[in-house]
PDB file of N, CA and C in Angstrom:
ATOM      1  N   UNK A   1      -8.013  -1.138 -44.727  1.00  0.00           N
ATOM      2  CA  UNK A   1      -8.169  -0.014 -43.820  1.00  0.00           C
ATOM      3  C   UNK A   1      -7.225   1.122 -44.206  1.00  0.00           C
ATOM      4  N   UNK A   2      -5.990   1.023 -44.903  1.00  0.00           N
ATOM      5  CA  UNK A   2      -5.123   1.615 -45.435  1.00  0.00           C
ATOM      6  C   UNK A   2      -5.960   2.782 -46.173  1.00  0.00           C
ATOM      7  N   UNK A   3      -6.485   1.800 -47.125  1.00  0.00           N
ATOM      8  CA  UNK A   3      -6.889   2.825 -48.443  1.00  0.00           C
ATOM      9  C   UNK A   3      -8.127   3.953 -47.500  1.00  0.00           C
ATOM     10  N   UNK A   4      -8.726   3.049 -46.599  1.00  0.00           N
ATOM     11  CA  UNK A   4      -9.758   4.325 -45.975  1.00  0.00           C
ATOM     12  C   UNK A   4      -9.214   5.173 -45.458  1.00  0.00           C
ATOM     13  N   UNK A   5      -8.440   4.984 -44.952  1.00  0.00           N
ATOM     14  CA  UNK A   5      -7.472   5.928 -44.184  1.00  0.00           C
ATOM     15  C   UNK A   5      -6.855   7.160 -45.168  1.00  0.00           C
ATOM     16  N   UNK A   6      -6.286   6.716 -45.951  1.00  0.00           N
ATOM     17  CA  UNK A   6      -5.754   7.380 -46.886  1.00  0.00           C
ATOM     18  C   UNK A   6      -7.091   8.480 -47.956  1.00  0.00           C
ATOM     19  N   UNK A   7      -8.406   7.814 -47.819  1.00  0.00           N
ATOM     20  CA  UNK A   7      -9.202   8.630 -48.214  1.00  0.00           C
ATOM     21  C   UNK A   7      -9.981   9.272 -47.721  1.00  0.00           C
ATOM     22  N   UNK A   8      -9.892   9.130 -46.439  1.00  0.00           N
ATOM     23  CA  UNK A   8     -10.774   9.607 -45.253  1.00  0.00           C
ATOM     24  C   UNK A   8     -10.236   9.483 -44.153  1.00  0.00           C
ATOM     25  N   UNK A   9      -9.906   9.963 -43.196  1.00  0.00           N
ATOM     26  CA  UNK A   9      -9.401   9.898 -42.115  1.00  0.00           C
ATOM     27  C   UNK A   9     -10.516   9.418 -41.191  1.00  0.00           C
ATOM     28  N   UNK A  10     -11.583  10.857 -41.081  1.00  0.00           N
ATOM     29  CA  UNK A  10     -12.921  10.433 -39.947  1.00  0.00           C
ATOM     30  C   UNK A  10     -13.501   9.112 -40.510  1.00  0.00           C
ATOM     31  N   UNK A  11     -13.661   9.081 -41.501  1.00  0.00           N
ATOM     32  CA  UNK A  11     -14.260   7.401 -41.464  1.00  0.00           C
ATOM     33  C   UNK A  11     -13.313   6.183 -41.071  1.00  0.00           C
ATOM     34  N   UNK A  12     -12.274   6.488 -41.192  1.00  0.00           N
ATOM     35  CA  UNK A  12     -11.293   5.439 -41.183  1.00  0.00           C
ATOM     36  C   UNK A  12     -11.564   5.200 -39.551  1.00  0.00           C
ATOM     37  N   UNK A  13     -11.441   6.875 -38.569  1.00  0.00           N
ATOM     38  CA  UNK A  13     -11.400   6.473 -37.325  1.00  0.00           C
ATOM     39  C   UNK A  13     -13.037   6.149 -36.729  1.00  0.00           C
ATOM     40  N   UNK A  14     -14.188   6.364 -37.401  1.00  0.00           N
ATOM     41  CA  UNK A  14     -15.500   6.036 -37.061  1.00  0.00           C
ATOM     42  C   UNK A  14     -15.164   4.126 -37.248  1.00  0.00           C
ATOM     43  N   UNK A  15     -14.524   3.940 -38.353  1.00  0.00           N
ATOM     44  CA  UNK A  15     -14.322   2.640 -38.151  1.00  0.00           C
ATOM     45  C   UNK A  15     -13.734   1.552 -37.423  1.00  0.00           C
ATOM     46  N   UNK A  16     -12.785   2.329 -37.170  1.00  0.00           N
ATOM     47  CA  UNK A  16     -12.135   2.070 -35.895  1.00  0.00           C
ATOM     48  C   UNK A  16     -12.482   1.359 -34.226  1.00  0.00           C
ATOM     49  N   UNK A  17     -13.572   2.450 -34.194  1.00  0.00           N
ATOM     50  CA  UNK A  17     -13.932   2.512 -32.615  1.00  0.00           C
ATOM     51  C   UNK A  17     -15.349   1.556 -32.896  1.00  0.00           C
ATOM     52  N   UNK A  18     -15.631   0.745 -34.108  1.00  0.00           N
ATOM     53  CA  UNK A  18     -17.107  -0.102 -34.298  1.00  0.00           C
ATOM     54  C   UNK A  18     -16.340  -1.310 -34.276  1.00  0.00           C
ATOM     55  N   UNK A  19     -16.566  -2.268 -33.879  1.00  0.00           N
ATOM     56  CA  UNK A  19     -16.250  -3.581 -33.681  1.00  0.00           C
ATOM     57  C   UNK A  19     -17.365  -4.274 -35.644  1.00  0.00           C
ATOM     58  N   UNK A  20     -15.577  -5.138 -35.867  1.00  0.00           N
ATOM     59  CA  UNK A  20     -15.889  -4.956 -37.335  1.00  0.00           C
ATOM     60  C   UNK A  20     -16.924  -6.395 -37.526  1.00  0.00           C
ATOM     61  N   UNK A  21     -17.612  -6.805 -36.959  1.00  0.00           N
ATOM     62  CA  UNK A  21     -18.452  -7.558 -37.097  1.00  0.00           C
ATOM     63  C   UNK A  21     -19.613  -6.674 -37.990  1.00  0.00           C
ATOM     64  N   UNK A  22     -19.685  -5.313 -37.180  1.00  0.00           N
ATOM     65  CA  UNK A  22     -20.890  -4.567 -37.624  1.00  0.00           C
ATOM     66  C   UNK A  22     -21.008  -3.951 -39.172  1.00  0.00           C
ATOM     67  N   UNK A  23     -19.743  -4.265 -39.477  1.00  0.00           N
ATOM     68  CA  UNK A  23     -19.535  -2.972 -40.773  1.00  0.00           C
ATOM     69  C   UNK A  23     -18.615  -4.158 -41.702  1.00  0.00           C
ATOM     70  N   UNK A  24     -18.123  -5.095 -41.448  1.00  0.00           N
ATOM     71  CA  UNK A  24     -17.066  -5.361 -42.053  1.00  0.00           C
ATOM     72  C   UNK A  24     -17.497  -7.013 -43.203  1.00  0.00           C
ATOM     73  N   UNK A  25     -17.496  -7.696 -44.246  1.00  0.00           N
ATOM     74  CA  UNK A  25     -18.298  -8.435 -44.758  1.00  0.00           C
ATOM     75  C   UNK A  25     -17.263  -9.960 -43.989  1.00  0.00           C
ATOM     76  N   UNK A  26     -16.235  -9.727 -44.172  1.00  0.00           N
ATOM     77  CA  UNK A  26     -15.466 -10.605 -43.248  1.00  0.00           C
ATOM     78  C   UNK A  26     -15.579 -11.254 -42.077  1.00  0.00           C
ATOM     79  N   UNK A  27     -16.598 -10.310 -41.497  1.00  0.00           N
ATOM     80  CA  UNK A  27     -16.721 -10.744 -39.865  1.00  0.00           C
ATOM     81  C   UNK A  27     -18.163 -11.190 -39.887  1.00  0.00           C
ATOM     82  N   UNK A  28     -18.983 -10.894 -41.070  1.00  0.00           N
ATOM     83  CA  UNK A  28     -20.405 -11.587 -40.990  1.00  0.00           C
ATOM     84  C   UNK A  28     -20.538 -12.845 -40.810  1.00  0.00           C
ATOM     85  N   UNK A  29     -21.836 -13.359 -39.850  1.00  0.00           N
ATOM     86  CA  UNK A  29     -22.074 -15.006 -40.155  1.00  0.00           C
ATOM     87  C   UNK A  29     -22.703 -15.412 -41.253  1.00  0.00           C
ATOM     88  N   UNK A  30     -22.209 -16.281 -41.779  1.00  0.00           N
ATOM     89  CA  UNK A  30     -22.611 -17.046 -42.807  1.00  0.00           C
ATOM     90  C   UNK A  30     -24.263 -17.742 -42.935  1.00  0.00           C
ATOM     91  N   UNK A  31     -24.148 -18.338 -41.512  1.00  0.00           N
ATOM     92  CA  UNK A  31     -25.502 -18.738 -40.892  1.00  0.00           C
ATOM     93  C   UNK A  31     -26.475 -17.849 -40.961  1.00  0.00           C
ATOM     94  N   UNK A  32     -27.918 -18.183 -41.527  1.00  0.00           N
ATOM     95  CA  UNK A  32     -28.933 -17.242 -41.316  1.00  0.00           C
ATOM     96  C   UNK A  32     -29.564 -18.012 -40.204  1.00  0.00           C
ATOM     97  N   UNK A  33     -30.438 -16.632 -39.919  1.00  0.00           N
ATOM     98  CA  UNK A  33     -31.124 -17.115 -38.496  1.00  0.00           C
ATOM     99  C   UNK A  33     -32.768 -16.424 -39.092  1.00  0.00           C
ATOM    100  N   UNK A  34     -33.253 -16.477 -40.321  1.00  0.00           N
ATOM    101  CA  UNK A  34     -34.407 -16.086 -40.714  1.00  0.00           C
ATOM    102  C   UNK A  34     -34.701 -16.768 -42.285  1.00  0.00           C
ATOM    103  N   UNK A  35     -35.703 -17.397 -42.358  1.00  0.00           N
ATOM    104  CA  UNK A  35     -35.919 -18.028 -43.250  1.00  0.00           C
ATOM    105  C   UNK A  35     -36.559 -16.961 -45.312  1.00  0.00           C
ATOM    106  N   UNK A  36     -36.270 -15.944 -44.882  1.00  0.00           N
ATOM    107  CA  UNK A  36     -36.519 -14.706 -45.491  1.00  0.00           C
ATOM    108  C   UNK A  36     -35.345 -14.221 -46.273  1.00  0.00           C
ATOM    109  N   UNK A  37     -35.446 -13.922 -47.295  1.00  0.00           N
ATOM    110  CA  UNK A  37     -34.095 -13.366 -48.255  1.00  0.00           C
ATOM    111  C   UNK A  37     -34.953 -11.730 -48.456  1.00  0.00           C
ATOM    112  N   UNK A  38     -34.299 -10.678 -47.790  1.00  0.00           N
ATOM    113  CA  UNK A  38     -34.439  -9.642 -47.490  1.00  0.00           C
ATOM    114  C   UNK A  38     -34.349  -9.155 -48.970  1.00  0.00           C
ATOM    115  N   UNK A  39     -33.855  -9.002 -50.345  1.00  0.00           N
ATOM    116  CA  UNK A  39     -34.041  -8.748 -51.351  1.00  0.00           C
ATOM    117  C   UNK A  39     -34.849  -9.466 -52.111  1.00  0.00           C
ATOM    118  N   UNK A  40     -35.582 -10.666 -51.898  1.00  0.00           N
ATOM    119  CA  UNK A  40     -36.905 -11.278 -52.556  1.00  0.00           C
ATOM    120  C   UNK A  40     -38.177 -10.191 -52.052  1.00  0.00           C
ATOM    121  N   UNK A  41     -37.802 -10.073 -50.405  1.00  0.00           N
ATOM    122  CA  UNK A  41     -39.006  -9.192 -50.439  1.00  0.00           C
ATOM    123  C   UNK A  41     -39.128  -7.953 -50.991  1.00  0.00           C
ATOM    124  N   UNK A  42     -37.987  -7.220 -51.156  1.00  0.00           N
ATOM    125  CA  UNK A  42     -37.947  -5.854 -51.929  1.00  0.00           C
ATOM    126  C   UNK A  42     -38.298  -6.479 -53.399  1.00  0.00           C
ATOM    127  N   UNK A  43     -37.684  -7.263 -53.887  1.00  0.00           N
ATOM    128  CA  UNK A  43     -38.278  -7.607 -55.469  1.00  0.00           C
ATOM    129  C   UNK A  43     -39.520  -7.714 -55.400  1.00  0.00           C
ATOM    130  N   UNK A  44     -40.592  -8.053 -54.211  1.00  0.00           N
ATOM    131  CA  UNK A  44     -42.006  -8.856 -54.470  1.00  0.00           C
ATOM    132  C   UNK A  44     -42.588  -7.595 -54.404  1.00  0.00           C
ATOM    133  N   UNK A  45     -41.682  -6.604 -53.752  1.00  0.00           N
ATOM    134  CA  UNK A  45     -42.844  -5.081 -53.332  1.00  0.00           C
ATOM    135  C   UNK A  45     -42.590  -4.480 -54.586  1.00  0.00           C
ATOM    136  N   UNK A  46     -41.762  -4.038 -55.109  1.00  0.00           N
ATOM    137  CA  UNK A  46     -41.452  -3.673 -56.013  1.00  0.00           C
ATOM    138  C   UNK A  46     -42.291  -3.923 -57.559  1.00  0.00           C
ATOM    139  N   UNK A  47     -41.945  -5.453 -57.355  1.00  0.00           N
ATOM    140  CA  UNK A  47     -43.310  -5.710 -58.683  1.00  0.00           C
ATOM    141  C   UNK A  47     -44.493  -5.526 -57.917  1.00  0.00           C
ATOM    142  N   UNK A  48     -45.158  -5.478 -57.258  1.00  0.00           N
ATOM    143  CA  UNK A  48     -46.433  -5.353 -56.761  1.00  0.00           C
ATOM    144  C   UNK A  48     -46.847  -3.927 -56.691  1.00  0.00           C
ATOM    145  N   UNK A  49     -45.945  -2.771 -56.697  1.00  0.00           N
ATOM    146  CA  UNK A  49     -46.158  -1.082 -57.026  1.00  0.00           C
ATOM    147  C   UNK A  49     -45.624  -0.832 -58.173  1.00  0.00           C
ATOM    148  N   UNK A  50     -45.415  -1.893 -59.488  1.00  0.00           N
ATOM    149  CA  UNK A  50     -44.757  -1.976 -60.407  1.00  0.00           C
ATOM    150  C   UNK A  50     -45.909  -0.348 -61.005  1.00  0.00           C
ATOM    151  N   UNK A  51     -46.720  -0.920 -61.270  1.00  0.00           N
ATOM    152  CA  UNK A  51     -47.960  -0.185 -62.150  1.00  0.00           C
ATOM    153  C   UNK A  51     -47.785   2.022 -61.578  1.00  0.00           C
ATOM    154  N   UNK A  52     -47.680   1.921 -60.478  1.00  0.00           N
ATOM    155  CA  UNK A  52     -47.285   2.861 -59.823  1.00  0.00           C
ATOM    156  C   UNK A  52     -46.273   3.596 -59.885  1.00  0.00           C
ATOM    157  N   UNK A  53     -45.065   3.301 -60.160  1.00  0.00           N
ATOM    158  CA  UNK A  53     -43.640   4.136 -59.498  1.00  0.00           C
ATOM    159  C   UNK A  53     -43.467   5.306 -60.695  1.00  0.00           C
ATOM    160  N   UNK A  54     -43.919   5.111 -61.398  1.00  0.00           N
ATOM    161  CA  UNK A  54     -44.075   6.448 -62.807  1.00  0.00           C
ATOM    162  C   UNK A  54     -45.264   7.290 -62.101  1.00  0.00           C
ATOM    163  N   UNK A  55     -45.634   7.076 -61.196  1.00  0.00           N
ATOM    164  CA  UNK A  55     -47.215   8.391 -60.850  1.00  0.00           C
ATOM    165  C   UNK A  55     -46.202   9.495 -60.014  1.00  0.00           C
ATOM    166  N   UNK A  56     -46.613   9.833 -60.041  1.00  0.00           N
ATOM    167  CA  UNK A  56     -46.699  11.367 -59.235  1.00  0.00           C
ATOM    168  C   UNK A  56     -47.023  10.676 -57.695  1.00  0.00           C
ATOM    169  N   UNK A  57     -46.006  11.367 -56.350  1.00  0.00           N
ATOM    170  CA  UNK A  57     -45.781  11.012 -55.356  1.00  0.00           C
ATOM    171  C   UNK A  57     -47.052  10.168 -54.590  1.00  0.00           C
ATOM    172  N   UNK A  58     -47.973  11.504 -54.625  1.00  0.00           N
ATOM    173  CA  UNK A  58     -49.493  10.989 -53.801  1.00  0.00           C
ATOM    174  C   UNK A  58     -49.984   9.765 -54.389  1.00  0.00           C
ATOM    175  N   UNK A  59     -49.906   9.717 -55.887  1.00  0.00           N
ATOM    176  CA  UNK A  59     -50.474   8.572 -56.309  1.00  0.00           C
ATOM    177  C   UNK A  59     -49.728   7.487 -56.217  1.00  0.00           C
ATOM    178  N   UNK A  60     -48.524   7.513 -55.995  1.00  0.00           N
ATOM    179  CA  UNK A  60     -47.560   6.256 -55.419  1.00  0.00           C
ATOM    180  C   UNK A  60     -48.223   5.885 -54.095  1.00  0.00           C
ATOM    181  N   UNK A  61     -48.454   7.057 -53.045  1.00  0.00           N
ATOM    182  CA  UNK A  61     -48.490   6.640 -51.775  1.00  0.00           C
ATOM    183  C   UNK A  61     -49.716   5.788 -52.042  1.00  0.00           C
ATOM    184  N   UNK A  62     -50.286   6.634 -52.284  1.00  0.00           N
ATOM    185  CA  UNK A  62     -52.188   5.697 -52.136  1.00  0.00           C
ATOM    186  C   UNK A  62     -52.124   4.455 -52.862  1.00  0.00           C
ATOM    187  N   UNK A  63     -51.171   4.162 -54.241  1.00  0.00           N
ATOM    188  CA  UNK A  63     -51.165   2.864 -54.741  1.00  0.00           C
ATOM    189  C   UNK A  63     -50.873   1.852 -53.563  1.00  0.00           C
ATOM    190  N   UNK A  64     -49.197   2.286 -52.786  1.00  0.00           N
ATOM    191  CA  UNK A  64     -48.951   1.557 -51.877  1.00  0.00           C
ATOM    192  C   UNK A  64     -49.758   1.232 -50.880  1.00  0.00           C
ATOM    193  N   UNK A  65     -50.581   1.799 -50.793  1.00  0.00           N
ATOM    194  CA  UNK A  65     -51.542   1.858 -49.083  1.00  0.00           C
ATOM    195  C   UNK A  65     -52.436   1.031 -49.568  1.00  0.00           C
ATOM    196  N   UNK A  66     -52.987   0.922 -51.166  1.00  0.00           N
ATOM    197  CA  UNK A  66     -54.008   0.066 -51.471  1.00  0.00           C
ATOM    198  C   UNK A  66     -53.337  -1.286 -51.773  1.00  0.00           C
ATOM    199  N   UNK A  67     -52.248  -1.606 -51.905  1.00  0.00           N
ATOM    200  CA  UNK A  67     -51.414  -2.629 -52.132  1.00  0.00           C
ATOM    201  C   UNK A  67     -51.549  -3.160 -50.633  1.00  0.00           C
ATOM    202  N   UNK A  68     -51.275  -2.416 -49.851  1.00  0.00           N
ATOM    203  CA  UNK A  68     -50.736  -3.131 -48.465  1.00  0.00           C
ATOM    204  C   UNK A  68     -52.056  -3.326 -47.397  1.00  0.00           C
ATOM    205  N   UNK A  69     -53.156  -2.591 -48.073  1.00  0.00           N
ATOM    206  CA  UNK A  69     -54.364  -2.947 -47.660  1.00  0.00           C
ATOM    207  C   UNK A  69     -55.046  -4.158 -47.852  1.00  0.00           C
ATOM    208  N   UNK A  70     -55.132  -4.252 -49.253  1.00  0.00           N
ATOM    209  CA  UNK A  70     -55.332  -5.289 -50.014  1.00  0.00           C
ATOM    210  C   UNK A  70     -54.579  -6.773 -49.290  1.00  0.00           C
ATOM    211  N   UNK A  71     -53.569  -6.455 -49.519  1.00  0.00           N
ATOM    212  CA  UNK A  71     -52.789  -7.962 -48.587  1.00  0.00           C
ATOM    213  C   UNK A  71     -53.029  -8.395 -47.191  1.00  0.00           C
ATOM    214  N   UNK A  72     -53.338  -7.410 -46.583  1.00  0.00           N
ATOM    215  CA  UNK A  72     -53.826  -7.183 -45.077  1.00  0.00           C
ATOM    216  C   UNK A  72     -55.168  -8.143 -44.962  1.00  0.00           C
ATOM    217  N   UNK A  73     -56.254  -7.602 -45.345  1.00  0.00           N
ATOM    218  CA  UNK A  73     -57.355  -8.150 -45.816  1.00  0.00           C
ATOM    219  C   UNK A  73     -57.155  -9.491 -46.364  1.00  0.00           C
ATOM    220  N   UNK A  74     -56.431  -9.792 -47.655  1.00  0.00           N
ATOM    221  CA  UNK A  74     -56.415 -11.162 -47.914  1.00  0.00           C
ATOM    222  C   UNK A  74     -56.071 -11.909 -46.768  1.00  0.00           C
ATOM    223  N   UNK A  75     -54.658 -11.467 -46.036  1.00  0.00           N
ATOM    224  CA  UNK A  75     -54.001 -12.888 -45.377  1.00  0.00           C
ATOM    225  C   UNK A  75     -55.093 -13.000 -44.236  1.00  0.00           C
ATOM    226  N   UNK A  76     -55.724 -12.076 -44.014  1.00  0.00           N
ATOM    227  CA  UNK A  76     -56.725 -12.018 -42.632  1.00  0.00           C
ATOM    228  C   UNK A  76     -58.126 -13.240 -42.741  1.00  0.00           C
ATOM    229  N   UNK A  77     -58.185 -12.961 -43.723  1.00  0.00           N
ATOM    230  CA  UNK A  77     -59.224 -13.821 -44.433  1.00  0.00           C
ATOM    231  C   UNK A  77     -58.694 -15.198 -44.264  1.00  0.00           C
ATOM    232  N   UNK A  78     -57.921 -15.421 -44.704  1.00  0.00           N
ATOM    233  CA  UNK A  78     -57.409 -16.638 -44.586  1.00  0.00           C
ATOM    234  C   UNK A  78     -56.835 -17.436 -43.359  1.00  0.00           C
ATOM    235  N   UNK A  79     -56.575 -16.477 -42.694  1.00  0.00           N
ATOM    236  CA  UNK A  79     -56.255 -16.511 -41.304  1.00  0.00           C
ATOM    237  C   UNK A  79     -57.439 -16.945 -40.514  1.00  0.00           C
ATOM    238  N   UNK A  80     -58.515 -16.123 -40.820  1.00  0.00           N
ATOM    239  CA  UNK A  80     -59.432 -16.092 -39.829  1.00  0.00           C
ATOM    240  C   UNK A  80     -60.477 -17.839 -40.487  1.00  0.00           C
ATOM    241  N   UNK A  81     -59.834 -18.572 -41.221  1.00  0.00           N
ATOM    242  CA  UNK A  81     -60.787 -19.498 -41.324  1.00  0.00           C
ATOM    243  C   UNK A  81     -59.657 -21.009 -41.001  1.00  0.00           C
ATOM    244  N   UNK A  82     -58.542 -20.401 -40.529  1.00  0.00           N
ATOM    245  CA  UNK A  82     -57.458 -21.397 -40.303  1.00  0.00           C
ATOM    246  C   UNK A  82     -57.953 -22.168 -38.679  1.00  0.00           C
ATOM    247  N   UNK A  83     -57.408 -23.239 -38.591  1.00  0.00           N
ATOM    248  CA  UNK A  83     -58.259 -24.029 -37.396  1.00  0.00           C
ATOM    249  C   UNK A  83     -56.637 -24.057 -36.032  1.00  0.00           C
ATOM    250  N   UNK A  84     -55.725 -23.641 -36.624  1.00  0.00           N
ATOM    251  CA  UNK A  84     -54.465 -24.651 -35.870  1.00  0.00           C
ATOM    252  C   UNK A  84     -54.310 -23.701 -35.017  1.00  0.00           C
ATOM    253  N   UNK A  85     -53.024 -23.930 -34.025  1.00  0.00           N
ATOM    254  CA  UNK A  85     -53.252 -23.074 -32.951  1.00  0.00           C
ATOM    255  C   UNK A  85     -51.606 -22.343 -33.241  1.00  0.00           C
ATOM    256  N   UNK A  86     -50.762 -22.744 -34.143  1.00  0.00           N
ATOM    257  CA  UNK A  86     -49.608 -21.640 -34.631  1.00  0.00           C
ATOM    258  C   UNK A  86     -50.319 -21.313 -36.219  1.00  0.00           C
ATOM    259  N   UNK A  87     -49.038 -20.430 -36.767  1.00  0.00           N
ATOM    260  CA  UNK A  87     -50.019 -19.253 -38.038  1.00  0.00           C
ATOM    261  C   UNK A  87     -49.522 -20.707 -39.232  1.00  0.00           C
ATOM    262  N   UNK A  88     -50.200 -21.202 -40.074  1.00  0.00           N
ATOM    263  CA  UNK A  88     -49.823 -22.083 -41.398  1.00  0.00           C
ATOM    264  C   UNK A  88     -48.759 -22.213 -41.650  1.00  0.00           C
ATOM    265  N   UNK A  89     -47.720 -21.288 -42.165  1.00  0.00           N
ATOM    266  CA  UNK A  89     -46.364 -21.222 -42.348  1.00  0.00           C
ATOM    267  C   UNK A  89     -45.371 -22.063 -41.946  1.00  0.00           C
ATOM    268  N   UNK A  90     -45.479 -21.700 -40.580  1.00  0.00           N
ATOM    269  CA  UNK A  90     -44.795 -22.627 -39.085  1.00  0.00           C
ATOM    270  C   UNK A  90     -44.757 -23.508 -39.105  1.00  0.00           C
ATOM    271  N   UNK A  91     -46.420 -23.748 -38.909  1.00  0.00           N
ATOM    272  CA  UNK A  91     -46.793 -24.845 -39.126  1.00  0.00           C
ATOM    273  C   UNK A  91     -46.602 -26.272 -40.344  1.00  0.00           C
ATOM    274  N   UNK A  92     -46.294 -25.442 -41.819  1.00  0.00           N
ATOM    275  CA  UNK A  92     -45.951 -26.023 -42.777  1.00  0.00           C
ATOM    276  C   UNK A  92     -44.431 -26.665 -42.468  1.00  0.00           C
ATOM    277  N   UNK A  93     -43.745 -25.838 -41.725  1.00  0.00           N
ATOM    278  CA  UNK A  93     -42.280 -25.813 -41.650  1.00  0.00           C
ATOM    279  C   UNK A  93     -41.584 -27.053 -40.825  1.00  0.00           C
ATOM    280  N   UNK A  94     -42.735 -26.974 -39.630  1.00  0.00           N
ATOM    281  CA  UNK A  94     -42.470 -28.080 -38.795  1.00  0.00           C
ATOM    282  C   UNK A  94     -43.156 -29.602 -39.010  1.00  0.00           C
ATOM    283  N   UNK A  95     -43.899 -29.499 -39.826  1.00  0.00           N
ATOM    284  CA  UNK A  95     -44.253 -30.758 -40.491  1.00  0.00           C
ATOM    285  C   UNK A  95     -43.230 -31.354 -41.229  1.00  0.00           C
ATOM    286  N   UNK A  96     -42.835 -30.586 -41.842  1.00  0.00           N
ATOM    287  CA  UNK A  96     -41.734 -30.811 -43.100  1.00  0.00           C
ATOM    288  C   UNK A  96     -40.612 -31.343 -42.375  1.00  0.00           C
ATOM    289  N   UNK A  97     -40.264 -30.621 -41.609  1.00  0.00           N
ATOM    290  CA  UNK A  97     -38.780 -30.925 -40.406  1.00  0.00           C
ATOM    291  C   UNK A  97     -39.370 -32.851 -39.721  1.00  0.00           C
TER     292      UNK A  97
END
């Protein structure tokens, strides 16, 4: 906190008045409470607009929209011929358990 201080004052005192759970890596839980690694999914989007990110803006957007269309449609499909009464996943999860 020293060194922030010393390089910033207003941040030092924005930090201050936040309870350091929120900001601080020290005070994080260790425990996850989501079975999801928040940078697998940025890697999976990422390769999946791989073909895209060199276009020109509009043609990014519309790649993405056809990407996220596309997946929409698949899982629906698959969804809609599933028999159980939670979504597969869950369901896989609590079998396993």
């Amino acid at each position: 906190m020293a060194q922030i201080k010393s390089h910033d004052v207003e941040a030092w005192k924005d930090l201050e008045r936040l309870n350091p759970a929120a900001w601080t890596r020290s005070a994080f839980k260790v425990n996850t409470k989501c079975d999801l690694q928040v940078n697998n999914m940025c890697e999976a989007f990422n390769n999946a607009i791989m073909e895209y990110r060199d276009k020109p803006i509009i043609t990014l957007l519309e790649g993405i929209r056809f990407y996220i269309s596309s997946r929409i449609v698949k899982l629906r499909t698959i969804l809609m011929r599933y028999e159980g009464l939670i979504c597969p996943k869950v369901q896989e999860i609590i079998e396993k358990k």
